[in-house]
N, C-alpha and C. Protein backbone atom coordinates (compact mmCIF):
# COMPACT_ATOMS: atom_id res chain seq x y z
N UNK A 1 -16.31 -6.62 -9.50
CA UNK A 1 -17.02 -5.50 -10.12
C UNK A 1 -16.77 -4.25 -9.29
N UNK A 2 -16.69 -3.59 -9.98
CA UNK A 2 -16.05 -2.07 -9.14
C UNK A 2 -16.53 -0.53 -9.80
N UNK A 3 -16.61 0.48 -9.55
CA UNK A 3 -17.31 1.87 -10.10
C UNK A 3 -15.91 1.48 -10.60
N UNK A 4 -16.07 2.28 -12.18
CA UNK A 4 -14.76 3.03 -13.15
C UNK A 4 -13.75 3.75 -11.97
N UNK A 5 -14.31 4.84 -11.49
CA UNK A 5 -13.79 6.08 -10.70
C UNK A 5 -12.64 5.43 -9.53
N UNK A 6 -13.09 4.27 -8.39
CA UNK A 6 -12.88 3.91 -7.38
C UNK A 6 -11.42 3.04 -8.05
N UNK A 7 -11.51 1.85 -9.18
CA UNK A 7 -10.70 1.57 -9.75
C UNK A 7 -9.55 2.32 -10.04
N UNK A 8 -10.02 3.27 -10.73
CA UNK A 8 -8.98 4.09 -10.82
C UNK A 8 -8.40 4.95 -9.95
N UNK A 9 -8.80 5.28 -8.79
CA UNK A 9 -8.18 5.51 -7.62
C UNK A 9 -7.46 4.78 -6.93
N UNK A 10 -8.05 3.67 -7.14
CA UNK A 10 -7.06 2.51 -6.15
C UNK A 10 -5.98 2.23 -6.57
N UNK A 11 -5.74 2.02 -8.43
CA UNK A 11 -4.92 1.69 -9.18
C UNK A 11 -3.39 2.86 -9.01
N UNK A 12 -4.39 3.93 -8.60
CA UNK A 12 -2.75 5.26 -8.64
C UNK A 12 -2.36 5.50 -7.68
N UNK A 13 -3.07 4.77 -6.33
CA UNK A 13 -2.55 5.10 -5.37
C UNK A 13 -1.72 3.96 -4.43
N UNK A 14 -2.11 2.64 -5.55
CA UNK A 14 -1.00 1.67 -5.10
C UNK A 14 0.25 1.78 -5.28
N UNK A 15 1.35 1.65 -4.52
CA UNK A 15 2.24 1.67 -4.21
C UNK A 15 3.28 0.71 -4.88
N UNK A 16 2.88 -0.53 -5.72
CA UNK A 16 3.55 -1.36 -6.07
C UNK A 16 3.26 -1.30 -7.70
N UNK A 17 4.31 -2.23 -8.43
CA UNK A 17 4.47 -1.75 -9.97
C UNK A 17 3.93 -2.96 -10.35
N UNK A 18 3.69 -3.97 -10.16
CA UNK A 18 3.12 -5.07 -10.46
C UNK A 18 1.59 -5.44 -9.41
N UNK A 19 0.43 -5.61 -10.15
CA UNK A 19 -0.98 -6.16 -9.68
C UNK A 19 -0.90 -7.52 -9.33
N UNK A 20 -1.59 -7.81 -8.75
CA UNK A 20 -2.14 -8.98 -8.99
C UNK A 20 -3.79 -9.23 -8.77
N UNK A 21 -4.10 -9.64 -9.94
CA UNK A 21 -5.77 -9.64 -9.48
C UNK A 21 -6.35 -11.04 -9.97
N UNK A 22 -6.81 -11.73 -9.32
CA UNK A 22 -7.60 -13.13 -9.82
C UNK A 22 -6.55 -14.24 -10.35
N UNK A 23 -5.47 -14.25 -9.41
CA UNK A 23 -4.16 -14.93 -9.11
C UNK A 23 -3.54 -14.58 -10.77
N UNK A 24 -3.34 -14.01 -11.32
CA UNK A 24 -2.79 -13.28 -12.35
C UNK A 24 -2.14 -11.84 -11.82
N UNK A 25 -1.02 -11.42 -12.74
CA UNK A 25 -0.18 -10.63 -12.65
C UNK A 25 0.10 -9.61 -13.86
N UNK A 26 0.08 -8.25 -13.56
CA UNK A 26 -0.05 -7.52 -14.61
C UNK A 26 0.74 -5.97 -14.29
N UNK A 27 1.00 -5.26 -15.45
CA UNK A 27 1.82 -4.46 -14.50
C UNK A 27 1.31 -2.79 -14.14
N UNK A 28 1.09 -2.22 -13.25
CA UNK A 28 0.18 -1.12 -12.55
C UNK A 28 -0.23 0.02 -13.45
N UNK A 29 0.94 0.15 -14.10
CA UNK A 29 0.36 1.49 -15.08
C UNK A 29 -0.18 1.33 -16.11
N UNK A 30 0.34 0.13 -16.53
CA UNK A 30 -0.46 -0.33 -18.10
C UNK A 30 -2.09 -0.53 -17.74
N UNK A 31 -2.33 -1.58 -16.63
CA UNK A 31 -3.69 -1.64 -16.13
C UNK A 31 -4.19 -0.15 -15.70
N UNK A 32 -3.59 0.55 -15.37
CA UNK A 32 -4.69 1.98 -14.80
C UNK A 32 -4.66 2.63 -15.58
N UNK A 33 -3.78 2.54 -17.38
CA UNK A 33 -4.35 3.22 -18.56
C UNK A 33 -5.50 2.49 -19.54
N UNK A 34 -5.17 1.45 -18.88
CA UNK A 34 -6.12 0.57 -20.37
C UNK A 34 -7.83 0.92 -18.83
N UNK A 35 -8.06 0.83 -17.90
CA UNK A 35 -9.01 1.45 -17.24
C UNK A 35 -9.77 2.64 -17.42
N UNK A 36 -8.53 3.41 -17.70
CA UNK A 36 -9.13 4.73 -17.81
C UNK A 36 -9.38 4.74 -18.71
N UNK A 37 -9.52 4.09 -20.52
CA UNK A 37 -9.29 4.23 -21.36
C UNK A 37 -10.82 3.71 -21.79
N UNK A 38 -11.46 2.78 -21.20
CA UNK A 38 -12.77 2.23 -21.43
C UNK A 38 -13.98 2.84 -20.88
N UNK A 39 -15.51 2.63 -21.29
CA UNK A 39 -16.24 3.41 -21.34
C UNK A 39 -17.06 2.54 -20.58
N UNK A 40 -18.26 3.81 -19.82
CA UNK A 40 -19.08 2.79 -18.43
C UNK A 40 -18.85 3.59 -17.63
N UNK A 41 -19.35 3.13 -16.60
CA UNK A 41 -19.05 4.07 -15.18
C UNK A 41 -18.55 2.34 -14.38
N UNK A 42 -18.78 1.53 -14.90
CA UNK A 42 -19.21 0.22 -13.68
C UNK A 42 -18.12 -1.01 -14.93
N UNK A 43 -16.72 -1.40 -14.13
CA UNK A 43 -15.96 -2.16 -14.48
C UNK A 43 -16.11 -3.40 -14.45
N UNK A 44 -16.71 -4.52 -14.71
CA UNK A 44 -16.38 -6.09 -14.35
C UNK A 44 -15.19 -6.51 -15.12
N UNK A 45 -14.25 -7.38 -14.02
CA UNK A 45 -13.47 -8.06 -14.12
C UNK A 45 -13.33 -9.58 -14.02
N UNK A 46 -13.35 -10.79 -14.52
CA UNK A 46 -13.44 -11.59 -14.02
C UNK A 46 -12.28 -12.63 -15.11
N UNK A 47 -11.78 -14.11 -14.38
CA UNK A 47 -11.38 -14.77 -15.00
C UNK A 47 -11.97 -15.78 -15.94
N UNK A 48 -11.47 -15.94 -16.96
CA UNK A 48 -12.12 -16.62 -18.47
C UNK A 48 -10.80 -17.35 -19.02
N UNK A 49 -10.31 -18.51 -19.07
CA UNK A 49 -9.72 -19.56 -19.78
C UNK A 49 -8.55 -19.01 -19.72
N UNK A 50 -7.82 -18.33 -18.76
CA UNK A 50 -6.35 -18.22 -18.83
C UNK A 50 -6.17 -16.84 -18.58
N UNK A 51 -7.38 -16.00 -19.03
CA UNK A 51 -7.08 -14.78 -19.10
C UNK A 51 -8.48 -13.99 -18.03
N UNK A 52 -8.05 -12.55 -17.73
CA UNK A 52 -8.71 -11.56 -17.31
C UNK A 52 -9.98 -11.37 -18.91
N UNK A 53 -11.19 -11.50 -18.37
CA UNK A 53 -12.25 -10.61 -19.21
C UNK A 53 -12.67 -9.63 -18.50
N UNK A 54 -12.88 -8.24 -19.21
CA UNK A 54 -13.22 -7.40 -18.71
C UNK A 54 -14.06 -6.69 -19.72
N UNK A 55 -15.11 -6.45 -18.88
CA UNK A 55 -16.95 -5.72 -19.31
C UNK A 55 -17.04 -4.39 -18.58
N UNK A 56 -17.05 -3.40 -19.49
CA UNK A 56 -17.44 -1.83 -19.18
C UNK A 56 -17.97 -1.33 -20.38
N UNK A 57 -19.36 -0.74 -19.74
CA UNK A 57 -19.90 -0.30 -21.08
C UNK A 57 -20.31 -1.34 -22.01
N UNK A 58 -20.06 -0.97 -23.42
CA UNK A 58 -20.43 -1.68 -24.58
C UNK A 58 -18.75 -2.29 -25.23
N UNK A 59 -17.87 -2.50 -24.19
CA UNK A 59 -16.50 -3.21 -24.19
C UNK A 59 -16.36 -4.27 -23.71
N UNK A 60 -15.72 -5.28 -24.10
CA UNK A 60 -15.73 -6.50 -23.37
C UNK A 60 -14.08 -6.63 -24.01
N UNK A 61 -13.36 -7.28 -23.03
CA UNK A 61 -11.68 -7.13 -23.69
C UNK A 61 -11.14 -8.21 -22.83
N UNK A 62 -9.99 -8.82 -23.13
CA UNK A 62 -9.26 -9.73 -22.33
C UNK A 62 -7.83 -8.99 -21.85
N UNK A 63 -7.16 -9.54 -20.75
CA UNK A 63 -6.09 -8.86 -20.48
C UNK A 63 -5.24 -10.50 -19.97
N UNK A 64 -4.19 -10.45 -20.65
CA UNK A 64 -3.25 -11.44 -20.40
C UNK A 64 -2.89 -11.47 -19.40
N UNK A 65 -2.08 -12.75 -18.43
CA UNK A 65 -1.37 -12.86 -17.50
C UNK A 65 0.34 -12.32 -17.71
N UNK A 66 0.64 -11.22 -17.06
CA UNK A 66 1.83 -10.45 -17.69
C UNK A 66 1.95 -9.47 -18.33
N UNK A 67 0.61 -9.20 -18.93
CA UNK A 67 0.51 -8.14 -19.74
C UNK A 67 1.18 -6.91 -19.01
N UNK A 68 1.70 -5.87 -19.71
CA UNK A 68 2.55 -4.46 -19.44
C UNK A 68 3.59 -4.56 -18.26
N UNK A 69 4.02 -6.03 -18.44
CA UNK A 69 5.62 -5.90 -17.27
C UNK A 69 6.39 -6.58 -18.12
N UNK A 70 7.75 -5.47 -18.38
CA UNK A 70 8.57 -5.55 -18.84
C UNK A 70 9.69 -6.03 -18.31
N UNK A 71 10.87 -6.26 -18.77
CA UNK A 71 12.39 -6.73 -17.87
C UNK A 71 12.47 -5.68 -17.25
N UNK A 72 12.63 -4.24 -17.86
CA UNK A 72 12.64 -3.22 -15.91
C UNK A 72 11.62 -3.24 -15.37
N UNK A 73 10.06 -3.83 -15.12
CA UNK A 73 9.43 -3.53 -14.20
C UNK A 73 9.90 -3.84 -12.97
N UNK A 74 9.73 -2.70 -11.95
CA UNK A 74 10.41 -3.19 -10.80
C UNK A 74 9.32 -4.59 -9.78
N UNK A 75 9.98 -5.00 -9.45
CA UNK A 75 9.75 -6.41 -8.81
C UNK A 75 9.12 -5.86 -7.24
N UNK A 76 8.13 -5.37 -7.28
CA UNK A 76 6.69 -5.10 -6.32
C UNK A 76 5.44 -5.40 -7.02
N UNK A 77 5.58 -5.98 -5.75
CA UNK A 77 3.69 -6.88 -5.88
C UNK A 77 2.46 -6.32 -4.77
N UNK A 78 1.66 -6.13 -5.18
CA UNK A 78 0.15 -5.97 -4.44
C UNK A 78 -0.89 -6.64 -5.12
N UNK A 79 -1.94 -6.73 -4.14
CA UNK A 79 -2.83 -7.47 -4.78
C UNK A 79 -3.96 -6.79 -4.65
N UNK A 80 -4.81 -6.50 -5.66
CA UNK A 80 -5.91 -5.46 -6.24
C UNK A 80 -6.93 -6.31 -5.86
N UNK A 81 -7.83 -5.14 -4.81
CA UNK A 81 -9.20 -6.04 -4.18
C UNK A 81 -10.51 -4.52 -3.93
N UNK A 82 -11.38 -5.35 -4.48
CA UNK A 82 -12.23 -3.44 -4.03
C UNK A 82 -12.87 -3.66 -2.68
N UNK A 83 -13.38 -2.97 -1.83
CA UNK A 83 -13.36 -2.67 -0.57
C UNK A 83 -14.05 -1.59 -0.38
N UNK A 84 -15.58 -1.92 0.38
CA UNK A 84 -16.62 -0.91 0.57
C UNK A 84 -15.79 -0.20 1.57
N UNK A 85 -16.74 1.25 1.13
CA UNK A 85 -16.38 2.49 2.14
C UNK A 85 -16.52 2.23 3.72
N UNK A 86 -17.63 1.36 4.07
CA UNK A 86 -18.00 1.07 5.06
C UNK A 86 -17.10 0.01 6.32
N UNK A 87 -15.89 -0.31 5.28
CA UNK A 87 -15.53 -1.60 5.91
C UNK A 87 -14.36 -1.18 6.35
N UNK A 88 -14.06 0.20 6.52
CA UNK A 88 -12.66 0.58 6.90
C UNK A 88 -13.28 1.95 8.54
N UNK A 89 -12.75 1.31 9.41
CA UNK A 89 -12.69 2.43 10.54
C UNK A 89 -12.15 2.56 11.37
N UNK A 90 -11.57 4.22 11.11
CA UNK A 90 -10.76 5.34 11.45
C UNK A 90 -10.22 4.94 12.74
N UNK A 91 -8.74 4.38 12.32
CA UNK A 91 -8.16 5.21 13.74
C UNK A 91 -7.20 6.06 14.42
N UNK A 92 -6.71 6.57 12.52
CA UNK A 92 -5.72 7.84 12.60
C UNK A 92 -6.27 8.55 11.41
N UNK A 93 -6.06 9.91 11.71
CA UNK A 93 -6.07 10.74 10.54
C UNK A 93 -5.45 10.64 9.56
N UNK A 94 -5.91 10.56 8.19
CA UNK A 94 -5.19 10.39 7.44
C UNK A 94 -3.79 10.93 6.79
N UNK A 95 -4.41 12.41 6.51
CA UNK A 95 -3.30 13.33 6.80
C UNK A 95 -2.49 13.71 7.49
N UNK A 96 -2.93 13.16 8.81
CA UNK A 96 -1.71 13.16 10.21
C UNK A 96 -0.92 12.12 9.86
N UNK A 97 -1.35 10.96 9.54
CA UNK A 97 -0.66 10.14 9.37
C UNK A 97 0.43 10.05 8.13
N UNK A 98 -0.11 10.79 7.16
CA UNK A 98 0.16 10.87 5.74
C UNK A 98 1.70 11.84 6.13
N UNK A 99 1.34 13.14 6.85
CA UNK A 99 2.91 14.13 7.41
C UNK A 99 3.54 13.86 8.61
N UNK A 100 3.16 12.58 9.05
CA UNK A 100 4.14 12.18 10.48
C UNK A 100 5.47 11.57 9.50
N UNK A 101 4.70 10.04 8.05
CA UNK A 101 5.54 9.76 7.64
C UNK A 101 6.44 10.53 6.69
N UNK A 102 6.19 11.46 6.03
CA UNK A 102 6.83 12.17 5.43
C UNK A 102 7.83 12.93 6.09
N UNK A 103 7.68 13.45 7.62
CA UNK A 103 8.71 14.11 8.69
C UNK A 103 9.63 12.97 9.04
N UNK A 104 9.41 11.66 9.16
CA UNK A 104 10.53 10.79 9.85
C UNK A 104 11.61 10.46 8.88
N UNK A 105 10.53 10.19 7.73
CA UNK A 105 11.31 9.19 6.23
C UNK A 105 12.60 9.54 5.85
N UNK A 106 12.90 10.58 5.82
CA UNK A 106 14.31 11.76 5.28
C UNK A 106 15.56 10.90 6.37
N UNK A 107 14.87 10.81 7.43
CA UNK A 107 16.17 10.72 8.72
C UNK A 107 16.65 9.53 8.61
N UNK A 108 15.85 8.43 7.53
CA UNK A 108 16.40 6.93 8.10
C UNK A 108 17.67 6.84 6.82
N UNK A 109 18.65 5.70 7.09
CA UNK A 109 19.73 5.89 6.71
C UNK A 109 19.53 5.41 5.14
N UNK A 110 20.71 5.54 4.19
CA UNK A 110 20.53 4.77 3.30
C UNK A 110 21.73 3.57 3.06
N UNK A 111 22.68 3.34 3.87
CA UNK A 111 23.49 2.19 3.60
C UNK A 111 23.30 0.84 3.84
N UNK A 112 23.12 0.12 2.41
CA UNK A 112 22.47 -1.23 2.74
C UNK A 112 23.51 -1.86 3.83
N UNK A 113 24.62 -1.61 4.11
CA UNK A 113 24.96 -2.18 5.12
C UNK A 113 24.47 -1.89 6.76
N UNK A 114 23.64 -1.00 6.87
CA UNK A 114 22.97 -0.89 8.17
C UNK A 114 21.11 -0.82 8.20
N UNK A 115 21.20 -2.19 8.27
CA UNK A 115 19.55 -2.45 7.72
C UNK A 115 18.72 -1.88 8.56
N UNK A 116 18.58 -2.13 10.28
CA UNK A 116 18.22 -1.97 10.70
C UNK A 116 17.62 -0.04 10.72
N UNK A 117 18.76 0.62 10.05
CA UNK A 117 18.59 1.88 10.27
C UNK A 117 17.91 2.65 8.98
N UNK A 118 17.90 1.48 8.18
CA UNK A 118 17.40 1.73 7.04
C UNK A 118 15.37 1.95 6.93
N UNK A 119 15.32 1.72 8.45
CA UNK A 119 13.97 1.33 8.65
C UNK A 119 13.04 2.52 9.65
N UNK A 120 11.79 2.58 9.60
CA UNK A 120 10.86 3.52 10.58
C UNK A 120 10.50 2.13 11.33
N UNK A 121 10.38 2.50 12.36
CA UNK A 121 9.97 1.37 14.13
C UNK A 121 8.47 2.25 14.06
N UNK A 122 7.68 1.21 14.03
CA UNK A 122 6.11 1.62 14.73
C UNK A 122 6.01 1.11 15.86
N UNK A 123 5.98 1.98 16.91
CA UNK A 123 5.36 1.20 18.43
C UNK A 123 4.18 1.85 19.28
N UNK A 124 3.72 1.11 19.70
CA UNK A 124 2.38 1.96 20.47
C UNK A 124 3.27 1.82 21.84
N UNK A 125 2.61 2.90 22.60
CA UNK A 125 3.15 3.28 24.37
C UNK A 125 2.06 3.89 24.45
N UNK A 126 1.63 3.36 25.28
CA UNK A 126 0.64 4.04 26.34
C UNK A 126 -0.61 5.37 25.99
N UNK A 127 -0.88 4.36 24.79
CA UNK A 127 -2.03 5.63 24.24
C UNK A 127 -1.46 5.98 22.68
N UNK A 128 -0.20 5.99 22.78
CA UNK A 128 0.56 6.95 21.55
C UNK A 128 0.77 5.74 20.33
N UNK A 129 1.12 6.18 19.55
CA UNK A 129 1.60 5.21 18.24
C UNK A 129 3.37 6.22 18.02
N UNK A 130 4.28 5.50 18.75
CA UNK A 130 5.57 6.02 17.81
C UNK A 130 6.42 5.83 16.68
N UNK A 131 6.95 7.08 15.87
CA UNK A 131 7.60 6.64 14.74
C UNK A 131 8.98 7.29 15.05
N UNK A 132 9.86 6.12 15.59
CA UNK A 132 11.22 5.96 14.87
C UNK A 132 11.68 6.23 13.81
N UNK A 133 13.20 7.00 13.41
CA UNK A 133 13.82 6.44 12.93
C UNK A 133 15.35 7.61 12.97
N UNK A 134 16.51 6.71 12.56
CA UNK A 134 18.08 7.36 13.06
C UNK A 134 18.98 7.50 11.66
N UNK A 135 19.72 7.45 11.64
CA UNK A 135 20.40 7.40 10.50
C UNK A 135 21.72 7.37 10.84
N UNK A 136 21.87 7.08 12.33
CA UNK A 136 23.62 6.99 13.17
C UNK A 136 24.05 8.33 13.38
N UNK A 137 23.47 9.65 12.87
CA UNK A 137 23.84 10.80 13.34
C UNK A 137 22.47 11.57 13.99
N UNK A 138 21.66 11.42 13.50
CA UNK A 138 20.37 11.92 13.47
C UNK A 138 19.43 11.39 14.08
N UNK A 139 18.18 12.15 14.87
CA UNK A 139 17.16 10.92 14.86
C UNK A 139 15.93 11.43 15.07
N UNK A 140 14.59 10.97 14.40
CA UNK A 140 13.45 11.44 14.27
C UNK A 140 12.73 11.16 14.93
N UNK A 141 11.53 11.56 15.63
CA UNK A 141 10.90 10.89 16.94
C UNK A 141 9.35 11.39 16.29
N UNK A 142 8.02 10.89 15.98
CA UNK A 142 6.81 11.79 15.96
C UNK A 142 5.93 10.70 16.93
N UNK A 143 5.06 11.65 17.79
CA UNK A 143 3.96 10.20 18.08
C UNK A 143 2.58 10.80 17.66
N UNK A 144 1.82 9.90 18.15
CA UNK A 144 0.42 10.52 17.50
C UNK A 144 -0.90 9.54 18.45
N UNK A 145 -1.83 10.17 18.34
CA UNK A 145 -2.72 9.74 19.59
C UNK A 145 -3.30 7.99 18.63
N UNK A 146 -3.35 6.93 19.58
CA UNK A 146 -3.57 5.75 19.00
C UNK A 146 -4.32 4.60 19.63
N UNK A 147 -5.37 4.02 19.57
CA UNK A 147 -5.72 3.42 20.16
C UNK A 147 -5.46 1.62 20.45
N UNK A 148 -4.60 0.65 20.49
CA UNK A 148 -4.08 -0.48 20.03
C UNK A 148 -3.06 -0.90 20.54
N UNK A 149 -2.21 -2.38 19.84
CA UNK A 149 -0.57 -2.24 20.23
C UNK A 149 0.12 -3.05 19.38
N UNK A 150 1.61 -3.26 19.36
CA UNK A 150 2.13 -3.22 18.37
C UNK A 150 3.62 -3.07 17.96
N UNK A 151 4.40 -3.36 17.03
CA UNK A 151 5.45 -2.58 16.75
C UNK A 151 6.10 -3.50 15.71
N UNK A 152 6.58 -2.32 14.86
CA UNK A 152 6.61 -2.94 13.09
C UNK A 152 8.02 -2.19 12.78
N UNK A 153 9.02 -3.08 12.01
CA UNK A 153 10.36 -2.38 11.78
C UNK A 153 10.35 -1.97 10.08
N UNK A 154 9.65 -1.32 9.31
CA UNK A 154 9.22 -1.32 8.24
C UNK A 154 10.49 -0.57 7.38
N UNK A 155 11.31 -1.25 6.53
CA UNK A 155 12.44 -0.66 5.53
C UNK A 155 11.72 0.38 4.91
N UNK A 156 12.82 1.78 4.76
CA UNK A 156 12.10 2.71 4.05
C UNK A 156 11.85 3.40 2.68
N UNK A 157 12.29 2.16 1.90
CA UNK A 157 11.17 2.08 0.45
C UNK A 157 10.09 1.29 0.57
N UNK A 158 10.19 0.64 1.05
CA UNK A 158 8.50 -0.11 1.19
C UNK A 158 7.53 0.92 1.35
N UNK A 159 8.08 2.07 2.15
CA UNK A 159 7.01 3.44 2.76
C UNK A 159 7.26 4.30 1.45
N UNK A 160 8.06 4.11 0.29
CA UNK A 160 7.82 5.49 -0.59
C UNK A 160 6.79 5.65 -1.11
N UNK A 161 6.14 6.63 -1.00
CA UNK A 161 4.98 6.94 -1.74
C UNK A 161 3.99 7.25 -1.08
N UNK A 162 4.07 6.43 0.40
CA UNK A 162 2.73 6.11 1.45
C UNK A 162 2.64 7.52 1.22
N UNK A 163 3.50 8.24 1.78
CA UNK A 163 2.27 9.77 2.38
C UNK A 163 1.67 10.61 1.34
N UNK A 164 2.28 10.27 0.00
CA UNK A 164 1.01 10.65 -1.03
C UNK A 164 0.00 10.19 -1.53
N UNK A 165 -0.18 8.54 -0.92
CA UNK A 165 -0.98 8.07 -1.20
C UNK A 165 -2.33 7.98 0.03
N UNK A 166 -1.81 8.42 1.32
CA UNK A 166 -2.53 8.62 2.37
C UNK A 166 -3.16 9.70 2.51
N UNK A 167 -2.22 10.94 1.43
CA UNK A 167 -2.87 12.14 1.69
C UNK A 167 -3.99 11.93 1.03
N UNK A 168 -4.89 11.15 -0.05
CA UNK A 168 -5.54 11.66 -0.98
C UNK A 168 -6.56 10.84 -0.03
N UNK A 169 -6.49 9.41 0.64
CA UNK A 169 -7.33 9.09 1.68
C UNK A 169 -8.58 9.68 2.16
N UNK A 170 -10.07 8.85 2.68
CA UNK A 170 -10.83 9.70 3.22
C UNK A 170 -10.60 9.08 4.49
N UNK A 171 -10.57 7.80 4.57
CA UNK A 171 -10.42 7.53 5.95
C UNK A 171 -9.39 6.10 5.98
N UNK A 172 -8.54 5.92 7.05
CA UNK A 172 -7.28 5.36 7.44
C UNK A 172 -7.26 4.65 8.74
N UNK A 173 -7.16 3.00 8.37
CA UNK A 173 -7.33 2.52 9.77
C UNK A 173 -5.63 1.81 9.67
N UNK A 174 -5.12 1.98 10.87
CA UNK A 174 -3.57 1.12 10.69
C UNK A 174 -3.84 0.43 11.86
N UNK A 175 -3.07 -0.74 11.89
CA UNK A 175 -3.25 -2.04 12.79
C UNK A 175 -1.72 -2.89 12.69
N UNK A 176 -2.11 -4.00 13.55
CA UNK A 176 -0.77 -4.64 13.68
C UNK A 176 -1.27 -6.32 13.63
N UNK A 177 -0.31 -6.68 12.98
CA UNK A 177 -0.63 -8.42 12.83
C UNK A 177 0.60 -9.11 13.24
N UNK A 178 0.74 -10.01 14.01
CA UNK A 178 1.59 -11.18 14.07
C UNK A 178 2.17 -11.60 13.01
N UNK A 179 3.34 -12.08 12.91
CA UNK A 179 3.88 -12.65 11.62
C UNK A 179 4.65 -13.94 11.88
N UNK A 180 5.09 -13.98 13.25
CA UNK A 180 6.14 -14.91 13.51
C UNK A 180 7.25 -14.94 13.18
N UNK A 181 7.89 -13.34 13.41
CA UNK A 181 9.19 -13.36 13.26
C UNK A 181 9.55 -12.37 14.72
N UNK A 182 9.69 -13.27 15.68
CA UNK A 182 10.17 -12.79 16.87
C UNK A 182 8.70 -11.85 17.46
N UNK A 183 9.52 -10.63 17.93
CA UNK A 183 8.24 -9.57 18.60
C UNK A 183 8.03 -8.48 17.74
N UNK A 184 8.23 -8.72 16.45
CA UNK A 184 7.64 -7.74 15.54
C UNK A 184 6.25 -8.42 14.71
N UNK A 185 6.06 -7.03 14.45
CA UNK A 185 4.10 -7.43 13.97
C UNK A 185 4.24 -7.12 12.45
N UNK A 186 3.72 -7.60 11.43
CA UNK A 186 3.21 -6.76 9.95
C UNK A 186 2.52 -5.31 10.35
N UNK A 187 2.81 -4.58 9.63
CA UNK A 187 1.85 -3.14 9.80
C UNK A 187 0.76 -3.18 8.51
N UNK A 188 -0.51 -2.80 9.36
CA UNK A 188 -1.45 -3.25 8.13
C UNK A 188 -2.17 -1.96 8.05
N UNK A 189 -2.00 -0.91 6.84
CA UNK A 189 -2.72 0.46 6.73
C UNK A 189 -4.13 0.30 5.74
N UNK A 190 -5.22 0.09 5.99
CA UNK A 190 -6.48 0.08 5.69
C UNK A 190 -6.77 1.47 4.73
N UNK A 191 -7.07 1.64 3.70
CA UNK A 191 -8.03 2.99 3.29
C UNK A 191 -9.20 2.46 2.65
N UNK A 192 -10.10 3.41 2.36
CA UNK A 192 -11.26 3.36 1.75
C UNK A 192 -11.00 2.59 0.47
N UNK A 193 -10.46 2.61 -0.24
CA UNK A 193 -10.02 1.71 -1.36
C UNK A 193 -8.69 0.81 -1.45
N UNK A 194 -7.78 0.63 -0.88
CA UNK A 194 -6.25 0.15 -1.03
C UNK A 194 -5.87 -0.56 0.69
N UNK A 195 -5.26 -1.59 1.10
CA UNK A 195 -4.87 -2.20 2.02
C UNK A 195 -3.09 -2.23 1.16
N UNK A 196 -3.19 -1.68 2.23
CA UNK A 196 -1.23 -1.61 2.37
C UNK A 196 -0.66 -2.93 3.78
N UNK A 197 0.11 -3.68 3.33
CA UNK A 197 0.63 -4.82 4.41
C UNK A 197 2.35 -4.70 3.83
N UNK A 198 3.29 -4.17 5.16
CA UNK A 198 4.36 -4.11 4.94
C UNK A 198 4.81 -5.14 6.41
N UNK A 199 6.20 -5.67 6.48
CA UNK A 199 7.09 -6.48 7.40
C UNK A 199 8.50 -6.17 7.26
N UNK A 200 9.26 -6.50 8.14
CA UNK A 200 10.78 -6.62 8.27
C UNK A 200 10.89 -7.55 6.73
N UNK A 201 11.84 -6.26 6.15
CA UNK A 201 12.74 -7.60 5.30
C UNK A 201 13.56 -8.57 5.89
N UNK A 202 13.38 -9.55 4.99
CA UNK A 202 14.45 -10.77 5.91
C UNK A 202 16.01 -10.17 5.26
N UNK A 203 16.72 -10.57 5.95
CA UNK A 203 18.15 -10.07 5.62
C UNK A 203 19.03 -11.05 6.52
């Protein structure tokens, strides 16, 4: 169950073209029009015999598994979860964070034959959080004050979109998780509504 409003914030500021909500799969824009499209302030969602039921207002509707992904939907997945205001805290600015990535992103390379360069490096040093990245001629350096540690080799479409979706942010916690692939971590970006979890592609 979720406010109308918050839903629909979360829905435009995810990053991926395919949902997943209540181990069902659906595809992002079709769900954040048929949302906006119903009446209520206060959404319930829940699973019913195969399918999504959903109660807003004086509406009650089902939504199929698959519904609005087509053969081009592109093949990104997230998984749609609501998330009190309370349960996210700050440990970068959002908007700092939102124009550090937007200053590095340009510099990283685009030839799938050089993966590695294809990517922004998150590392903490000594207080700082740094963002990498080169492109074999070029190279971008930002740091930013950070409290933690860490370091994430994140390909740079996985990041399209982040810094417009960070700008609209009220508050932004980023962190680092283990994954078990050597000495790199998952990068895990927290907001008031949306959890972003990116890793090294395998290659």
């Amino acid at each position: 169950m979720a406010h109308k409003a918050n839903l629909t914030e979360a829905l435009s500021r995810a990053l991926a073209d395919r949902i997943t909500l209540c181990d069902m799969t659906v595809g992002r824009k079709g769900l954040l029009a048929y949302v906006k499209s119903v009446s209520g302030n206060v959404v319930k969602v829940v699973p019913d015999n195969g399918k999504l039921k959903v109660v807003a207002g004086n509406l009650t509707g089902y939504i199929g598994d698959g519904d609005w992904i087509g053969e081009k939907t592109p093949m990104t997945l997230c998984e749609l979860r609501v998330m009190p205001h309370h349960s996210v805290k700050p440990k970068v600015g959002s908007l700092e964070l939102a124009e550090a990535i937007s200053k590095v992103y340009p510099f990283t390379a685009r030839d799938d034959n050089r993966p590695v360069l294809r990517c922004i490096y998150f590392v903490t040093n000594e207080g700082k959080l740094d963002m990498v990245t080169a492109d074999g001629f070029r190279l971008a350096h930002i740091a930013l004050d950070y409290d933690g540690e860490g370091q994430a080799l994140i390909e740079h479409e996985d990041l399209k979109g982040m810094s417009r979706a960070l700008a609209r942010a009220k508050r932004v916690s980023l962190g680092f998780e283990k994954n078990g692939m050597g000495n790199l971590d998952k990068l895990i970006i927290t907001t008031e509504l949306t959890e972003y979890c990116f890793q090294r592609p395998k290659r």
